[in-house]
Protein backbone atom coordinates (compact mmCIF):
# COMPACT_ATOMS: atom_id res chain seq x y z
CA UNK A 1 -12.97 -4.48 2.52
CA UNK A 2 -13.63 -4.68 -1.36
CA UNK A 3 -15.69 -7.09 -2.78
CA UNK A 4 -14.19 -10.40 -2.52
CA UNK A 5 -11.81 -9.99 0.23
CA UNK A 6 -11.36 -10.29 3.91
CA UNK A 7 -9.49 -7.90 6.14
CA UNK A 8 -8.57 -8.17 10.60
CA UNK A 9 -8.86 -5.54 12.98
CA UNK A 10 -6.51 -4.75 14.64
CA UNK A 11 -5.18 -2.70 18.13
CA UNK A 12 -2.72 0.14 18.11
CA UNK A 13 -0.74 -3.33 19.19
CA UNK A 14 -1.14 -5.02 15.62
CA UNK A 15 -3.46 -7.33 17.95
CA UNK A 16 -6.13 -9.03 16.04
CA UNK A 17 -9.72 -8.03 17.44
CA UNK A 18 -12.22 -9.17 15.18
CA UNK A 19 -11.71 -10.49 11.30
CA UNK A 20 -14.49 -9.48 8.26
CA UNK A 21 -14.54 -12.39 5.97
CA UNK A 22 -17.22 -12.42 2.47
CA UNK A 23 -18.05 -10.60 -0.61
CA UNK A 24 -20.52 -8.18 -1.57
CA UNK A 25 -22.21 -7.84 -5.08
CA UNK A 26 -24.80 -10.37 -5.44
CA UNK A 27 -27.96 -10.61 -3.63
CA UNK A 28 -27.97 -12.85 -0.84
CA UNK A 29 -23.69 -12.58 -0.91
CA UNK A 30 -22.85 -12.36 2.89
CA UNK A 31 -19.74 -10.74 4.91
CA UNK A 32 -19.67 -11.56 8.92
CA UNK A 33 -17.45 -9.80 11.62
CA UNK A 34 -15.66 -12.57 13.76
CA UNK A 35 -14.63 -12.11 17.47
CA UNK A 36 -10.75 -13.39 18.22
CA UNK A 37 -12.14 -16.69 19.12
CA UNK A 38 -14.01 -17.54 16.02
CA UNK A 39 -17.62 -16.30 17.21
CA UNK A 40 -19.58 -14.15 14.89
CA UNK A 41 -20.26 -11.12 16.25
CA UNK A 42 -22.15 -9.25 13.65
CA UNK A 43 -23.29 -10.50 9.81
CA UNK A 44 -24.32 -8.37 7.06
CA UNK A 45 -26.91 -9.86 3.89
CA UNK A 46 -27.11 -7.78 0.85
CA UNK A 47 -30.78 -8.02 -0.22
CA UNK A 48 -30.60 -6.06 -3.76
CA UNK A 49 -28.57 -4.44 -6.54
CA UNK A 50 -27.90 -1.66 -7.90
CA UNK A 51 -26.80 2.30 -6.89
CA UNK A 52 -28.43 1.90 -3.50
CA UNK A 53 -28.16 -1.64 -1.98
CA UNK A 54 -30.19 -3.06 0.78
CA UNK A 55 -28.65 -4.89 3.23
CA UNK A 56 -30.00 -6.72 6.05
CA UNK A 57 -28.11 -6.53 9.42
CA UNK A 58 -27.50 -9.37 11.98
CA UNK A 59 -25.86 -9.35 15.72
CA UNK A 60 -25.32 -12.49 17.67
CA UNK A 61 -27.34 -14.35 14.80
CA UNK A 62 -30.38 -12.45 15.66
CA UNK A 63 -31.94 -9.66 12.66
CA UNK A 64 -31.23 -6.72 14.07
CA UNK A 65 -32.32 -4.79 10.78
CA UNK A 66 -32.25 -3.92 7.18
CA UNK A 67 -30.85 -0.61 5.76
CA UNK A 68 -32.36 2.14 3.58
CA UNK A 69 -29.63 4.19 1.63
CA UNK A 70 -30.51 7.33 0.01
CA UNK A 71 -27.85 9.18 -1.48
CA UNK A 72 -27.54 12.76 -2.64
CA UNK A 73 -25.30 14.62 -4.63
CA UNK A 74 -23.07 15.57 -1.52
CA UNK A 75 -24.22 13.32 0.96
CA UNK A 76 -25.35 9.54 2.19
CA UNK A 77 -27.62 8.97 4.43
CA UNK A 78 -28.29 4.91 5.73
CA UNK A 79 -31.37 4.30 8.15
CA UNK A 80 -31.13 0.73 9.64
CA UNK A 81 -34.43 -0.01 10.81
CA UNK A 82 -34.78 -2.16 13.83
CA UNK A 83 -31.97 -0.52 15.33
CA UNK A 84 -33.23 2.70 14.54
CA UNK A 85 -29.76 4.09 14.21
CA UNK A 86 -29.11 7.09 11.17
CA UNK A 87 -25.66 6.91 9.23
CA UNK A 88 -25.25 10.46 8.20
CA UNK A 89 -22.47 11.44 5.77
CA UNK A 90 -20.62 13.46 3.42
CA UNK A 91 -20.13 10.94 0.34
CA UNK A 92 -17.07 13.36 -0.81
CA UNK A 93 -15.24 13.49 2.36
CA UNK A 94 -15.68 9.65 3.57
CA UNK A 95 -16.80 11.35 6.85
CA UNK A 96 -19.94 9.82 8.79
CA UNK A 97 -21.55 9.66 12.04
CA UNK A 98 -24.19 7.32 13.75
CA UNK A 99 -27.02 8.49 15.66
CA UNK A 100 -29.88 6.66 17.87
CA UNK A 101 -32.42 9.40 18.17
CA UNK A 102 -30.36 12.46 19.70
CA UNK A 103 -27.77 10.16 21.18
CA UNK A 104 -24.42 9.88 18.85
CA UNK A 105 -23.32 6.24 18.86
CA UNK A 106 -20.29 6.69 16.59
CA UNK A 107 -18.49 8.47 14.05
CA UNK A 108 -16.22 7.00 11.13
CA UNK A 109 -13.72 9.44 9.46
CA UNK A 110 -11.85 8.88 6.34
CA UNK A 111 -7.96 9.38 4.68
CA UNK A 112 -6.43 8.47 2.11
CA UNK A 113 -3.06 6.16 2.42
CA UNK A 114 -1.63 5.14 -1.25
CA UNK A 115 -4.53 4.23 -3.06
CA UNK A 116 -6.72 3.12 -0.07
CA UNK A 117 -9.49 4.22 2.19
CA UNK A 118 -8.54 4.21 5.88
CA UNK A 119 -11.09 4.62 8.29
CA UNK A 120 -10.80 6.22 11.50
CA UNK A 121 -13.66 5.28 13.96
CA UNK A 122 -14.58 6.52 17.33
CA UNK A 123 -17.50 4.17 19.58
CA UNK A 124 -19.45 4.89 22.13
CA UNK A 125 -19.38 1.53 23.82
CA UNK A 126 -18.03 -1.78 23.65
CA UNK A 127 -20.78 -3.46 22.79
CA UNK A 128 -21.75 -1.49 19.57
CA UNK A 129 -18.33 -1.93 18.46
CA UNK A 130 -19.30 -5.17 16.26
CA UNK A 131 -22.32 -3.76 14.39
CA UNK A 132 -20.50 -0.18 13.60
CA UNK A 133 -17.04 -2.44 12.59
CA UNK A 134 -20.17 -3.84 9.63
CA UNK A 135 -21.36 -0.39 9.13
CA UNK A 136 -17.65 0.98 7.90
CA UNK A 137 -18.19 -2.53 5.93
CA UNK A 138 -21.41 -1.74 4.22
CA UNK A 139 -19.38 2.19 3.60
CA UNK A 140 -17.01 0.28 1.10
CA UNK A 141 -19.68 -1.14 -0.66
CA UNK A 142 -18.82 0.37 -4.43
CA UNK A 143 -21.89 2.08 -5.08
CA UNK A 144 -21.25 4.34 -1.93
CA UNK A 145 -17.58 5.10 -2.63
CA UNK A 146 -16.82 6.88 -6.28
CA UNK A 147 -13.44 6.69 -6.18
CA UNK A 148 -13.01 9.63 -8.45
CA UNK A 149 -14.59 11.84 -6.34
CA UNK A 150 -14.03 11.85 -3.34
CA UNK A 151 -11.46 14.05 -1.59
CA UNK A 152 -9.97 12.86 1.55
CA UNK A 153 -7.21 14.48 3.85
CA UNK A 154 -3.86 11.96 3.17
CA UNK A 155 -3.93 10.13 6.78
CA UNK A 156 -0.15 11.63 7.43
CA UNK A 157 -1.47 15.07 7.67
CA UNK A 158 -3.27 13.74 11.41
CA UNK A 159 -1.64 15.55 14.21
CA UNK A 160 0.84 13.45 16.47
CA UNK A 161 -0.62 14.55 19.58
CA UNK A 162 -4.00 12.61 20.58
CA UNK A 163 -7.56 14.34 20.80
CA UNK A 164 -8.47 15.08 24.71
CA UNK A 165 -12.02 13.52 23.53
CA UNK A 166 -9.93 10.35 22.45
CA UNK A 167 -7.94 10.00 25.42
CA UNK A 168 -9.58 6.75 26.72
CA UNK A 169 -10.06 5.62 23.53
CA UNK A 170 -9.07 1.83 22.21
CA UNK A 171 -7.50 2.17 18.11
CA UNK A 172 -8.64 -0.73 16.01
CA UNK A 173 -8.10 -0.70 11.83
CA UNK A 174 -8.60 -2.94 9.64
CA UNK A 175 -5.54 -4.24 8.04
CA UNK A 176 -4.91 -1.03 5.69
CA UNK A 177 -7.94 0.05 5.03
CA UNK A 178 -9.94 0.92 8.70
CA UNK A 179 -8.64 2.56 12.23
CA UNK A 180 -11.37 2.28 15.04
CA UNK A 181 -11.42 3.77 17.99
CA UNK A 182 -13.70 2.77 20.51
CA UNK A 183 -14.39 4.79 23.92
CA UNK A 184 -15.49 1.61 26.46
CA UNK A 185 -17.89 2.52 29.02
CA UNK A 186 -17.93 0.66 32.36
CA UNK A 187 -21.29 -1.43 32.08
């Protein structure tokens, strides 16, 4: 999602699963993540400008948390407090994972399609899928993605043949830019 735009999610089906809709760039500009039936699921608040933006996280209209960016030379690293889940990254690559404490709650790779990001996500459960879907959000903001550098494998160089660790995996995207794959757990 760039700026001013919104983009759907969708199954290896082309089946809508959730829709982003807002903009980014101002302070208090919003984006939310919609469920098929018009619910939001997950809304994101920037709070400030500038080369590391705070935003401020929402699930099921409750504050779940804010995030703290700090960004290196090689790599990005987003705390969301409140959740107390760490985004750690290599800025170059696009590549990212999510941890809560020692327990990995998702990881969002990156390719490059034409001139676009596309984002290749793997969750742990069903449930986090919302809030991760606004994470890979928040990871197109501009001031994390420098176009220029960043040097991602072209997304027809994936293998045909699934990963055994994906096998019960769900593929979402959003439309040309983001794949996500969620693994559902029974609850």
């Amino acid at each position: 999602m760039d700026h001013t735009r919104s983009s759907r999610v969708i199954d290896e089906y082309k089946d809508t699963k959730y829709l982003i809709v807002g903009k980014w760039g101002l302070v208090s500009d919003t984006f939310s993540v919609y469920s098929i039936t018009g619910d939001i699921l997950a809304k994101v608040r920037q709070q400030s400008m500038g080369t590391t933006p705070k935003f401020d996280i929402f699930f099921l209209h409750q504050f779940v948390g804010s995030s703290v960016i700090n960004i290196s030379m090689h790599y990005t690293t987003i705390f969301i407090n409140g959740l107390n889940w760490l985004v750690i990254g290599n800025q170059e690559k696009q590549s990212y994972t999510i941890w809560h404490r020692r327990e990995k709650i998702a990881t969002i790779k990156s390719y490059g399609q034409s001139d676009q990001i596309i984002r290749l996500i793997k969750v742990d459960t069903f449930k986090h899928e919302p809030l991760v879907v606004a994470i890979a959000a928040i990871l197109n903001h501009p001031s994390l993605v420098h176009t220029s550098r960043i040097k991602l494998r072209d997304l027809g160089t994936l293998a045909a043949k699934p990963n055994p660790n994906w096998e019960n995996s769900q593929p979402f995207h959003f439309k040309c830019q983001t794949i996500l794959k969620s693994k559902r757990k029974q609850e």
